[in-house]
Protein backbone atom coordinates (compact mmCIF):
# COMPACT_ATOMS: atom_id res chain seq x y z
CA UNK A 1 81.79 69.18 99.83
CA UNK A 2 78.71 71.21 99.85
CA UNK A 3 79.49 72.51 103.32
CA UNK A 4 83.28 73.73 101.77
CA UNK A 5 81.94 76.02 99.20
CA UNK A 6 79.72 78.54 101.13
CA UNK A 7 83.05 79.50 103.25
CA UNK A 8 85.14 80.18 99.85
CA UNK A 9 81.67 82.29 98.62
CA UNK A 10 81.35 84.20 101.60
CA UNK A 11 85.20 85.16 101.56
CA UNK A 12 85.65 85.53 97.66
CA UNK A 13 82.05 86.79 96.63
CA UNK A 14 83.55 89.90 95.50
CA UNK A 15 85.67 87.59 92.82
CA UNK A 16 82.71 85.00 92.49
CA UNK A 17 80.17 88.14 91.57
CA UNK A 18 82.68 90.09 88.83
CA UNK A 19 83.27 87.01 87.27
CA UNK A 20 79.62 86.56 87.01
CA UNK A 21 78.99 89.84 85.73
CA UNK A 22 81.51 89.91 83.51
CA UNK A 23 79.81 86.36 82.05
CA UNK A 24 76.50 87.84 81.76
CA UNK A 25 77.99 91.00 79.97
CA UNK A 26 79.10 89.08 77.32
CA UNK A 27 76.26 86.74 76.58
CA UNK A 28 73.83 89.88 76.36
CA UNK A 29 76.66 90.91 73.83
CA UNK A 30 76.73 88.40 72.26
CA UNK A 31 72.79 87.26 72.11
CA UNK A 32 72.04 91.14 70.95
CA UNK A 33 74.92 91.00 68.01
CA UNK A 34 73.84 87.59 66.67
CA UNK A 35 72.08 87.81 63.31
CA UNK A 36 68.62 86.92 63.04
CA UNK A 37 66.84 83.92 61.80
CA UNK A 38 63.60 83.84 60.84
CA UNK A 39 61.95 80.27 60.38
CA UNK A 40 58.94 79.63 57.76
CA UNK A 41 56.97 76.27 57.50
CA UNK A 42 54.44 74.73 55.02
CA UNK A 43 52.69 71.83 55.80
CA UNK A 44 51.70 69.12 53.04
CA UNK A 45 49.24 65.98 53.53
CA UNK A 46 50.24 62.74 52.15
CA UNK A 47 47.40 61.30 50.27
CA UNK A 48 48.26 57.32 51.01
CA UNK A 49 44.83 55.91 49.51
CA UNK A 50 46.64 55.58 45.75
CA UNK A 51 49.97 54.96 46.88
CA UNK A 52 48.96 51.96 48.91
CA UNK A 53 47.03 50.98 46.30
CA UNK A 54 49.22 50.82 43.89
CA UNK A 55 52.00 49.25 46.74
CA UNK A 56 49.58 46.79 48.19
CA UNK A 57 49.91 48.38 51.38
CA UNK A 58 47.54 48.87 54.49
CA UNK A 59 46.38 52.59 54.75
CA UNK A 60 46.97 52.70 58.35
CA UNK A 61 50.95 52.91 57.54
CA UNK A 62 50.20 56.59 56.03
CA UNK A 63 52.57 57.59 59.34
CA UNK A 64 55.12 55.75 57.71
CA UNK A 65 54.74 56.49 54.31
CA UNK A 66 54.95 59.97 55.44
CA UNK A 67 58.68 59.70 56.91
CA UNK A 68 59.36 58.18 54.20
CA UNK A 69 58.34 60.96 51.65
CA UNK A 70 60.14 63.49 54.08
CA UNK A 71 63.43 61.55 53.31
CA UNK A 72 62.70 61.94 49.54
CA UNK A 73 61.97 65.77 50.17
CA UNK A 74 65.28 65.97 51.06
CA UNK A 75 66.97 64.51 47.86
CA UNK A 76 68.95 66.45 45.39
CA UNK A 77 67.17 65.97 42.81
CA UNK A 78 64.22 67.45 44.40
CA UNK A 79 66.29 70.27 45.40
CA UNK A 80 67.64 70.84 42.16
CA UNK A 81 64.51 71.17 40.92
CA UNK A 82 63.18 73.72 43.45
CA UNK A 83 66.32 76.17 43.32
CA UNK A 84 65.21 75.84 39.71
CA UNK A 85 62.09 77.28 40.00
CA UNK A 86 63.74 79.79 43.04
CA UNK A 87 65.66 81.13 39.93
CA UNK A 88 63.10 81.39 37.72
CA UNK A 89 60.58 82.79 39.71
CA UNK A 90 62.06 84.81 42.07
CA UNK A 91 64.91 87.11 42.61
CA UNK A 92 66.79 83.94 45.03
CA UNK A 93 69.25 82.51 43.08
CA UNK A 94 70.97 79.00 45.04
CA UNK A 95 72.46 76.71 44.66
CA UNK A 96 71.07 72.72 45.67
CA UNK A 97 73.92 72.66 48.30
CA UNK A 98 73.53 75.72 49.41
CA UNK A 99 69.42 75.87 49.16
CA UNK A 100 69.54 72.48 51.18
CA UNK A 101 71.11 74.39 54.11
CA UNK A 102 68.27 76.45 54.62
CA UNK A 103 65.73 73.48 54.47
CA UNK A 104 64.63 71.64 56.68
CA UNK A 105 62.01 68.42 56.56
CA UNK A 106 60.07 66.58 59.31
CA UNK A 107 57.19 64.49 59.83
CA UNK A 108 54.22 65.06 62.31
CA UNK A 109 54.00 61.90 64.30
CA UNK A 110 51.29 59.99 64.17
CA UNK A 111 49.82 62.09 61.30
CA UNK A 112 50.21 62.19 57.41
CA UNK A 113 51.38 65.52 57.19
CA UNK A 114 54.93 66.85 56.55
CA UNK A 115 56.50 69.60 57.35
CA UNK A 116 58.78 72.26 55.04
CA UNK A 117 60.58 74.83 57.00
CA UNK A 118 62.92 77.28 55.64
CA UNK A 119 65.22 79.35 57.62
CA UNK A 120 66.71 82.68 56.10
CA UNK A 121 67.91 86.01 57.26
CA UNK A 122 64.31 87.72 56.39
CA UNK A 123 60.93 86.76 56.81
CA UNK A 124 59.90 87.13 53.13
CA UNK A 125 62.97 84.96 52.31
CA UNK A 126 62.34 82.19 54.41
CA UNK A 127 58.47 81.78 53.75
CA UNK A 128 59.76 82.44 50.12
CA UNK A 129 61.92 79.75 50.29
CA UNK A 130 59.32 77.22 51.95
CA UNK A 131 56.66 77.78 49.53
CA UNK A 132 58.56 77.44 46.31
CA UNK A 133 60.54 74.27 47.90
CA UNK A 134 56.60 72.51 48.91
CA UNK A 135 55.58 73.71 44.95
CA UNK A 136 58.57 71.91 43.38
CA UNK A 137 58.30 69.06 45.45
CA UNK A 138 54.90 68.45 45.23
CA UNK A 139 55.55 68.61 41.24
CA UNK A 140 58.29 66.01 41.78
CA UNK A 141 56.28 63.41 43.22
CA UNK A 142 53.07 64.14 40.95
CA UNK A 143 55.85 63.35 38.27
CA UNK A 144 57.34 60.04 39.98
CA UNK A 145 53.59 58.55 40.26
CA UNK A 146 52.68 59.75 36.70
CA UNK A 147 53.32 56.70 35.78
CA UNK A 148 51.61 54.93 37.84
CA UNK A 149 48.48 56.94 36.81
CA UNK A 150 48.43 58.29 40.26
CA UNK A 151 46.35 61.97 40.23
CA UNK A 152 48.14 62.92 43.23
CA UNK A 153 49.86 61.83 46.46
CA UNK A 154 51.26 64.87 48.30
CA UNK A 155 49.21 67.82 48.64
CA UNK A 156 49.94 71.30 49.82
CA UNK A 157 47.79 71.62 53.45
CA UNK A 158 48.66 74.89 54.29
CA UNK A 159 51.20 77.40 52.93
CA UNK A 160 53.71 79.02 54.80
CA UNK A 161 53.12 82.16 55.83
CA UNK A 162 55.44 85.07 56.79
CA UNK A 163 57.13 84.31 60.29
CA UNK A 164 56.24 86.73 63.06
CA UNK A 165 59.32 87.31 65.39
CA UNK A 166 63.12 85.52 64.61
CA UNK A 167 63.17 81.99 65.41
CA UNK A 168 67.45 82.91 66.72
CA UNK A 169 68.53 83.98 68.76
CA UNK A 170 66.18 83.50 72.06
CA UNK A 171 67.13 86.15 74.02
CA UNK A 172 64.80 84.67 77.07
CA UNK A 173 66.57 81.45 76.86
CA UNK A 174 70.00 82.43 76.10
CA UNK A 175 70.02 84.67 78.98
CA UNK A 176 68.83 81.88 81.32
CA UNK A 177 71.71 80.15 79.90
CA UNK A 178 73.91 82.39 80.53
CA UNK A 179 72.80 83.14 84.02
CA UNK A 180 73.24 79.59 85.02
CA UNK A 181 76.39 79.46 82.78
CA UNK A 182 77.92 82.93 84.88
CA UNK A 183 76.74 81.53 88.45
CA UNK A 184 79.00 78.97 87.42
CA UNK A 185 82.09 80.76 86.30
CA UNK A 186 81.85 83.11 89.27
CA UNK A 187 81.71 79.88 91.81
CA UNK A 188 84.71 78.06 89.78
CA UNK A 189 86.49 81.61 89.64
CA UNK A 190 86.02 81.71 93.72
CA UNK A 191 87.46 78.31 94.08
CA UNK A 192 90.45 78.66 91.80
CA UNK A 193 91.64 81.75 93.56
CA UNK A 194 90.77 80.50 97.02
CA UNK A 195 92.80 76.85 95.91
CA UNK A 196 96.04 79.58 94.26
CA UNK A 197 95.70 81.86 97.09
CA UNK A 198 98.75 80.96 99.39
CA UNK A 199 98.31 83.28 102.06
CA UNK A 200 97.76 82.18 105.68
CA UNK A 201 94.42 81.36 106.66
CA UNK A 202 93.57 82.53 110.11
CA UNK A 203 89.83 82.54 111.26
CA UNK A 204 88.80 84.70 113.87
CA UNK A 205 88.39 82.17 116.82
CA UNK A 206 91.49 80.80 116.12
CA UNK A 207 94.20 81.65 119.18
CA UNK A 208 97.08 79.97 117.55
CA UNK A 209 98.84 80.39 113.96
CA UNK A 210 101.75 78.00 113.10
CA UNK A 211 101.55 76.34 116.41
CA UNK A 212 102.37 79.98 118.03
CA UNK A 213 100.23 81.78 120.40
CA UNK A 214 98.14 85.21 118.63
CA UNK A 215 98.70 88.01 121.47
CA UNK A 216 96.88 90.58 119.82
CA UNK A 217 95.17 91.67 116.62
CA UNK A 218 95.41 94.90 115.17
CA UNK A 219 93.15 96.23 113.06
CA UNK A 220 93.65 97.40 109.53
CA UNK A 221 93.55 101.40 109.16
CA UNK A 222 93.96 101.86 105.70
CA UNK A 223 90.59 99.69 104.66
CA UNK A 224 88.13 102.52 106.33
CA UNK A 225 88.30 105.21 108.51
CA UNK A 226 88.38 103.49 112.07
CA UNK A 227 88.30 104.94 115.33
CA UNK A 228 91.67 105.33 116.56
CA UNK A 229 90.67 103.82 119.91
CA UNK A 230 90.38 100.70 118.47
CA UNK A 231 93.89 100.58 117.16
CA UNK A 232 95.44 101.47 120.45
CA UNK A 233 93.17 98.99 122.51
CA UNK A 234 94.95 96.23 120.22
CA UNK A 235 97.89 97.48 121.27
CA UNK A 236 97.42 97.92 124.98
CA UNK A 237 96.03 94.15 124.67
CA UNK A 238 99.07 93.53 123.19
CA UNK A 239 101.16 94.92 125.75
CA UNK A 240 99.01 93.19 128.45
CA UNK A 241 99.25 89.71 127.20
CA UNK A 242 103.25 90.16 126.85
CA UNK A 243 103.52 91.38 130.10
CA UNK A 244 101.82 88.09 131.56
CA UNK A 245 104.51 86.03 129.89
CA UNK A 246 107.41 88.36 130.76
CA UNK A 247 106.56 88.78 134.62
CA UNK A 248 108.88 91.46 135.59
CA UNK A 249 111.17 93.87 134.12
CA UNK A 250 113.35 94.83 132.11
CA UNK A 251 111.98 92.98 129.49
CA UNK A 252 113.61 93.19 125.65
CA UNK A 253 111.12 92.36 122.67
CA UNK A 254 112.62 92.11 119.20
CA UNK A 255 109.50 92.46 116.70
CA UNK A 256 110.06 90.98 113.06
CA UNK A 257 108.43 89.58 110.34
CA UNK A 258 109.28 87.64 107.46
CA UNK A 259 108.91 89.87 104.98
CA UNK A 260 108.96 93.53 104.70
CA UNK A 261 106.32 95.80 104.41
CA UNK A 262 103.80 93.38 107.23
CA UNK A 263 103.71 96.23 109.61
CA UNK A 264 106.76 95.19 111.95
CA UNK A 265 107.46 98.59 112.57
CA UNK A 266 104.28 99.46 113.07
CA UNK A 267 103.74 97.32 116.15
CA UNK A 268 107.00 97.92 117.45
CA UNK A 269 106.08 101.40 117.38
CA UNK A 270 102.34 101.21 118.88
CA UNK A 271 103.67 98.09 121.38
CA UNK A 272 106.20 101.36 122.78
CA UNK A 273 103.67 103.53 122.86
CA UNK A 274 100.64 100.88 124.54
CA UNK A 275 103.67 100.71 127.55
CA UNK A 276 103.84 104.49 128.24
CA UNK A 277 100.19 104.32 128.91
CA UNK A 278 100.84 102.20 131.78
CA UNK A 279 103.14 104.51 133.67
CA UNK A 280 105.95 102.64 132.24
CA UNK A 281 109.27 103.68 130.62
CA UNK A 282 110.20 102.43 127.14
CA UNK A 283 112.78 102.56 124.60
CA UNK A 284 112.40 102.02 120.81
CA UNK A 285 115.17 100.94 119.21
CA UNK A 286 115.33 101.01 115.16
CA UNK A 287 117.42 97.99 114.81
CA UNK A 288 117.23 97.36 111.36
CA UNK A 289 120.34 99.20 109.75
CA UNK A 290 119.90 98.30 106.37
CA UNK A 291 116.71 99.67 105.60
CA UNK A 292 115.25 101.61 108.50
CA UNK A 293 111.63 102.31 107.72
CA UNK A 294 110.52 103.86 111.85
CA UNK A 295 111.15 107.62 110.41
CA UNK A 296 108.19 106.46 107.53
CA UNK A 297 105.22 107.32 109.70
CA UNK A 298 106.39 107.80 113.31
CA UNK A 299 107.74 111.71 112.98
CA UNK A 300 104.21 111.54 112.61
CA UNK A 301 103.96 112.05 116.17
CA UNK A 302 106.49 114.70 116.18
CA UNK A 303 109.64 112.74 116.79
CA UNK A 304 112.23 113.72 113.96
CA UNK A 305 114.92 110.83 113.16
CA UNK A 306 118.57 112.11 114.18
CA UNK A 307 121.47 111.88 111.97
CA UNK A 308 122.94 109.88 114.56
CA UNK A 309 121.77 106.84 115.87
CA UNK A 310 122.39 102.77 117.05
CA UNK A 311 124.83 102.34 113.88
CA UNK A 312 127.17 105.06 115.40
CA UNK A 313 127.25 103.68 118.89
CA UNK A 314 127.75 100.34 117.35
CA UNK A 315 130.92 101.24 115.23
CA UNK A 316 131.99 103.74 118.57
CA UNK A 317 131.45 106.92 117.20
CA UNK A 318 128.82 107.69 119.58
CA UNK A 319 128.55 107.87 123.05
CA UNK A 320 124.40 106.55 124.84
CA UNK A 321 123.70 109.77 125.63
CA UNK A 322 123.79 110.83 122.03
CA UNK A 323 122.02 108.31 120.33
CA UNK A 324 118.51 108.32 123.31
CA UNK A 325 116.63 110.77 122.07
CA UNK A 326 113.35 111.38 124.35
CA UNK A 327 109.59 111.95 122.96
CA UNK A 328 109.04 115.37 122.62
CA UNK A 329 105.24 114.75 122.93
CA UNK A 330 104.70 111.09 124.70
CA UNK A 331 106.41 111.28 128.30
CA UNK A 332 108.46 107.46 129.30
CA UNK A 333 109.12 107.18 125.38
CA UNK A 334 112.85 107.42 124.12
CA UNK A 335 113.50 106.45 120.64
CA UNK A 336 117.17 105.21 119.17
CA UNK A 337 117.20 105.72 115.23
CA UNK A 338 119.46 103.27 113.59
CA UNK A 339 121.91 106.41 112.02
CA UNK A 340 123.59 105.65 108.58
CA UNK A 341 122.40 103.14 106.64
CA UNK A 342 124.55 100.06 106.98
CA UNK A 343 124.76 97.71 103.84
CA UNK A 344 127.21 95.45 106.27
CA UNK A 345 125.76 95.56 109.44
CA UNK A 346 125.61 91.92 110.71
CA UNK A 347 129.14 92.55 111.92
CA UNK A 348 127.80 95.68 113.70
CA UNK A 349 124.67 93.55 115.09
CA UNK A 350 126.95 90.47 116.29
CA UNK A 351 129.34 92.67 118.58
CA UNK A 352 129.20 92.33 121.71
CA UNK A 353 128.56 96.52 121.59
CA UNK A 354 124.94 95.73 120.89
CA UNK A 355 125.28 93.77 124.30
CA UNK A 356 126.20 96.38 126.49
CA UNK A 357 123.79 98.70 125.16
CA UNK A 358 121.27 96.39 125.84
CA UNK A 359 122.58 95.42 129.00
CA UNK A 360 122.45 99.73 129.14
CA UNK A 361 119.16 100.27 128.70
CA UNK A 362 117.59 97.82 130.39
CA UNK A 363 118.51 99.45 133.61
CA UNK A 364 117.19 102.63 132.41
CA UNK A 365 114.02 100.98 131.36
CA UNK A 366 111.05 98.79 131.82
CA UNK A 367 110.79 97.71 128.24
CA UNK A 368 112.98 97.74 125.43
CA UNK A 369 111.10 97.37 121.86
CA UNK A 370 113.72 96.35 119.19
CA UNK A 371 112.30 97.04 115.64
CA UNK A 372 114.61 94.12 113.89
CA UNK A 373 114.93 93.12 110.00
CA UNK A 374 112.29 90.42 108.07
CA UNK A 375 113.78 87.31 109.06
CA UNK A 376 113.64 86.25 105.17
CA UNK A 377 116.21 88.52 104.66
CA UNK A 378 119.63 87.63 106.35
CA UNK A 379 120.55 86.47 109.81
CA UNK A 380 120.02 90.43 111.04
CA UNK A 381 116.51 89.36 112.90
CA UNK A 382 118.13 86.12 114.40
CA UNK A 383 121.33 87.48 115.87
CA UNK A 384 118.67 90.26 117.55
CA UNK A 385 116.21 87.32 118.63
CA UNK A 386 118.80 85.47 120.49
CA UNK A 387 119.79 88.93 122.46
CA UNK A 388 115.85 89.42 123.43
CA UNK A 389 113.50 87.99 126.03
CA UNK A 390 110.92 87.39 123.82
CA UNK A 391 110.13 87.84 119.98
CA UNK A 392 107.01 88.91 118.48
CA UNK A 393 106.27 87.87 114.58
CA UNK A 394 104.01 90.11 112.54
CA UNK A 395 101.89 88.55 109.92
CA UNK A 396 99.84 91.12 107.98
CA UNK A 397 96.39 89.30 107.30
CA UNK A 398 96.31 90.27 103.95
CA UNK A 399 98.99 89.31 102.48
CA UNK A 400 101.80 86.74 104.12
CA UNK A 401 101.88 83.59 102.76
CA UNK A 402 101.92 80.52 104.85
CA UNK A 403 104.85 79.44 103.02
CA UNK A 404 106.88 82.25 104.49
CA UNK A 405 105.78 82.54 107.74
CA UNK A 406 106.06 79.03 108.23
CA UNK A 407 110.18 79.01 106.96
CA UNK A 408 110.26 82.36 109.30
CA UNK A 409 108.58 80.69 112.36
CA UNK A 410 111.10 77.59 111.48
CA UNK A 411 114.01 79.88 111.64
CA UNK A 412 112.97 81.45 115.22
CA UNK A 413 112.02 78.68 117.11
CA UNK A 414 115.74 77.18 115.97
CA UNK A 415 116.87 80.22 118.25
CA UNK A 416 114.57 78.90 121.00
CA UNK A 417 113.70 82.48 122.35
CA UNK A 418 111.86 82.38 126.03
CA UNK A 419 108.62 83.43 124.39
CA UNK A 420 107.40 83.80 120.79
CA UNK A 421 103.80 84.81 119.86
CA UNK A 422 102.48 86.32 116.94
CA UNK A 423 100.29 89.50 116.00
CA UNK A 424 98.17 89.73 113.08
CA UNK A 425 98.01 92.88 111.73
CA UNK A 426 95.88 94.56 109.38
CA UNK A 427 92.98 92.97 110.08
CA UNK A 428 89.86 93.72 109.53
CA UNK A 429 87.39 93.94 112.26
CA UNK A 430 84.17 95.92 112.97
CA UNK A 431 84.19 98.83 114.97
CA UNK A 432 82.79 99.43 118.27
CA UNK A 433 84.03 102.48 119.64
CA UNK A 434 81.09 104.40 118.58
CA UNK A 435 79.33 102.15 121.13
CA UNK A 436 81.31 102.41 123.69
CA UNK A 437 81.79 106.03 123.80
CA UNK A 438 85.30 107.94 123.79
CA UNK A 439 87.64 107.04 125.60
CA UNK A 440 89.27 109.23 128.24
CA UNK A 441 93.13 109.58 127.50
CA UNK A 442 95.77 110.27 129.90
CA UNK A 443 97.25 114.40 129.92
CA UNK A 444 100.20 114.81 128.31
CA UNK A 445 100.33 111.41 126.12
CA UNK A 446 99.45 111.15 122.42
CA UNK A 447 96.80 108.49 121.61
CA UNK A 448 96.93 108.68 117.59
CA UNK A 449 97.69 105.22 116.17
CA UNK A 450 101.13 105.22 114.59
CA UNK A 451 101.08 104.15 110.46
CA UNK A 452 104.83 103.54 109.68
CA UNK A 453 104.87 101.37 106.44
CA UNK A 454 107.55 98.66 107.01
């Protein structure tokens, strides 16, 4: 059990240590705004030489006889009688209910004393309070024995005097409190969000997720600024561990994901660009029609989207030629943009058009990278899955839950593609490049991580 914990701390101690501030904010808030009590106490010795006298009792039950008289302290009458003498001879005016709430009565064990102790708002109240309350009781019981003959049987032993610092609140102790109480939120906050958080778990020795192989991992640029060498090193080990599945060209890759916004373009677009780097040729194609996202962050690297694009060719109002469009800056690189948006495109991606273009370009190249729809989305991803040679599903590490990447992975392996592996993206990873120096890029070829947002 013990052993669970420190994982959830080290992975939600930024939620474990706000929730502990926050705690600890609010009892100094509240331990500063408290009012203060201030606590006064008079101590009176019960003379038990008459009483047991009188009661035939041994003297050596004076312990006793003093609980006993610290019960009677605390009857009405008696406290009638002192908020009598509060009224009459000092500005206090109570009440015996309310007058009782500020008393307080106790005896020392295994003495004869008893102790008065008055608690009030001010320290001239409360030793106030205590003094007049001892007066009137000691009066009482003089009057109860008078009969009796009895000179006296409770005696005043030593007055209260005027309280030094508020008895509440203990700002020492309620803070300890309240640091043991906030070490405790923030560890209950860490495990609540860690047992609600539904996103998929994947340490970083793990090589599978889902029962699928992880080919690469690409690190997350938006957290810090990273070298950019580290980005495209994920993707060239991307591109390396692909290749080893798919021996030889031409080899089609549909990347997908089961959402949007996990970074599907992005590796499509940094998987093209990895292959380049290798002397080989590749084509990009922008294959999801309804909401193409490649233009987002690829012009980046100078390549403007065309008006026309895969959605032309597909419906016949383009011819190949029109729709390849070379990299004007990254030599092997062609891009096809997917055109016109198209709301209805399943029909366009189930014709056998899309076949022969694929058929098309893989004699023209060694790779086609196919930039396909979330598979959560419609059948778009599936129908382009079945036409690849492998499929590559993106999970972004921050924020795909294992519920959907599960019903995604479901859907895919239904299509039983040759190969399916899966990249985490956006992960966060330390960064090395520093040590390792810069690395030399090939002339003519642009090694600036793409950041398309889809």
């Amino acid at each position: 059990m013990i052993e669970s914990i420190f994982p959830v701390l080290r992975k939600r101690w930024r939620s474990a240590a706000t929730a502990a501030a926050i705690c600890m904010v609010v009892v100094i808030a509240i331990t500063l705004a408290l009012p203060k009590s201030y606590q006064a106490t008079a101590t009176l010795s019960v003379n038990t030489r008459p009483v047991a006298k009188i009661l035939n009792i041994d003297s050596t039950i004076g312990e006793n006889l003093a609980r006993s008289f610290s019960t009677l302290a605390a009857n009405p009458n008696v406290a009638d009688e002192a908020a009598h003498l509060l009224g009459t001879t000092t500005s206090i005016h109570l009440t015996r209910e309310a007058l009782l709430t500020h008393m307080s009565f106790a005896p020392v064990e295994q003495t004869e004393l008893l102790q008065i102790t008055a608690t009030a708002h001010s320290k001239t109240e409360a030793q106030t309070l205590a003094n007049t309350y001892s007066v009137a009781f000691v009066a009482h019981v003089r009057s109860a024995f008078a009969a009796e003959q009895v000179t006296t049987t409770v005696d005043i032993a030593e007055p209260a005097s005027l309280p030094g610092k508020p008895s509440k609140p203990d700002p020492p102790l309620y803070i300890g409190l309240g640091l043991v109480l906030s070490l405790l939120i923030g560890l209950g906050v860490a495990l609540v969000r860690d047992r609600l958080d539904q996103r998929l778990r994947v340490s970083d020795t793990d090589e599978v997720a889902l029962g699928q192989p992880i080919m690469a991992r690409i690190p997350s640029m938006g957290a810090r600024d990273r070298s950019r060498h580290t980005a495209d090193d994920a993707f060239l080990l991307l591109k390396t561990n692909v290749g080893f599945f798919l021996h030889s060209p031409p080899r089609i890759v549909a990347v997908t994901s089961a959402s949007p916004r996990e970074g599907k373009t992005t590796i499509s677009a940094g998987l093209a660009k990895a292959i380049t780097r290798g002397e080989e040729r590749a084509v990009l194609v922008e294959a999801d029609l309804r909401r193409p996202a490649l233009a987002q962050g690829f012009n980046l690297d100078g390549a403007e989207p065309t008006s026309v694009g895969l959605s032309n060719y597909l419906v016949g109002s383009a011819t190949l030629d029109e729709i390849v469009v070379p990299h004007p800056r990254i030599d092997g690189l062609s891009v096809i943009w997917s055109g016109p948006s198209a709301p209805s495109a399943l029909p366009l991606l189930r014709s056998e058009v899309l076949g022969e273009l694929l058929d098309s370009l893989k004699e023209s190249y060694d790779w086609v990278i196919v930039d396909t729809p979330p598979v959560l989305l419609g059948a778009d991803a599936s129908i382009m899955v079945a036409r690849a040679n492998a499929a590559i599903f993106v999970i972004d590490a921050s924020s795909t839950t294992t519920q959907a990447a599960s019903i995604s992975l479901a859907q895919l392996r239904k299509i039983d593609p040759a190969f399916l592996a899966v990249v985490l993206n956006r992960v966060i990873t330390p960064d090395f490049s520093d040590y390792y120096g810069v690395h030399d890029e090939q002339p003519g070829r642009d090694p600036s991580p793409v950041a398309t947002s889809s």
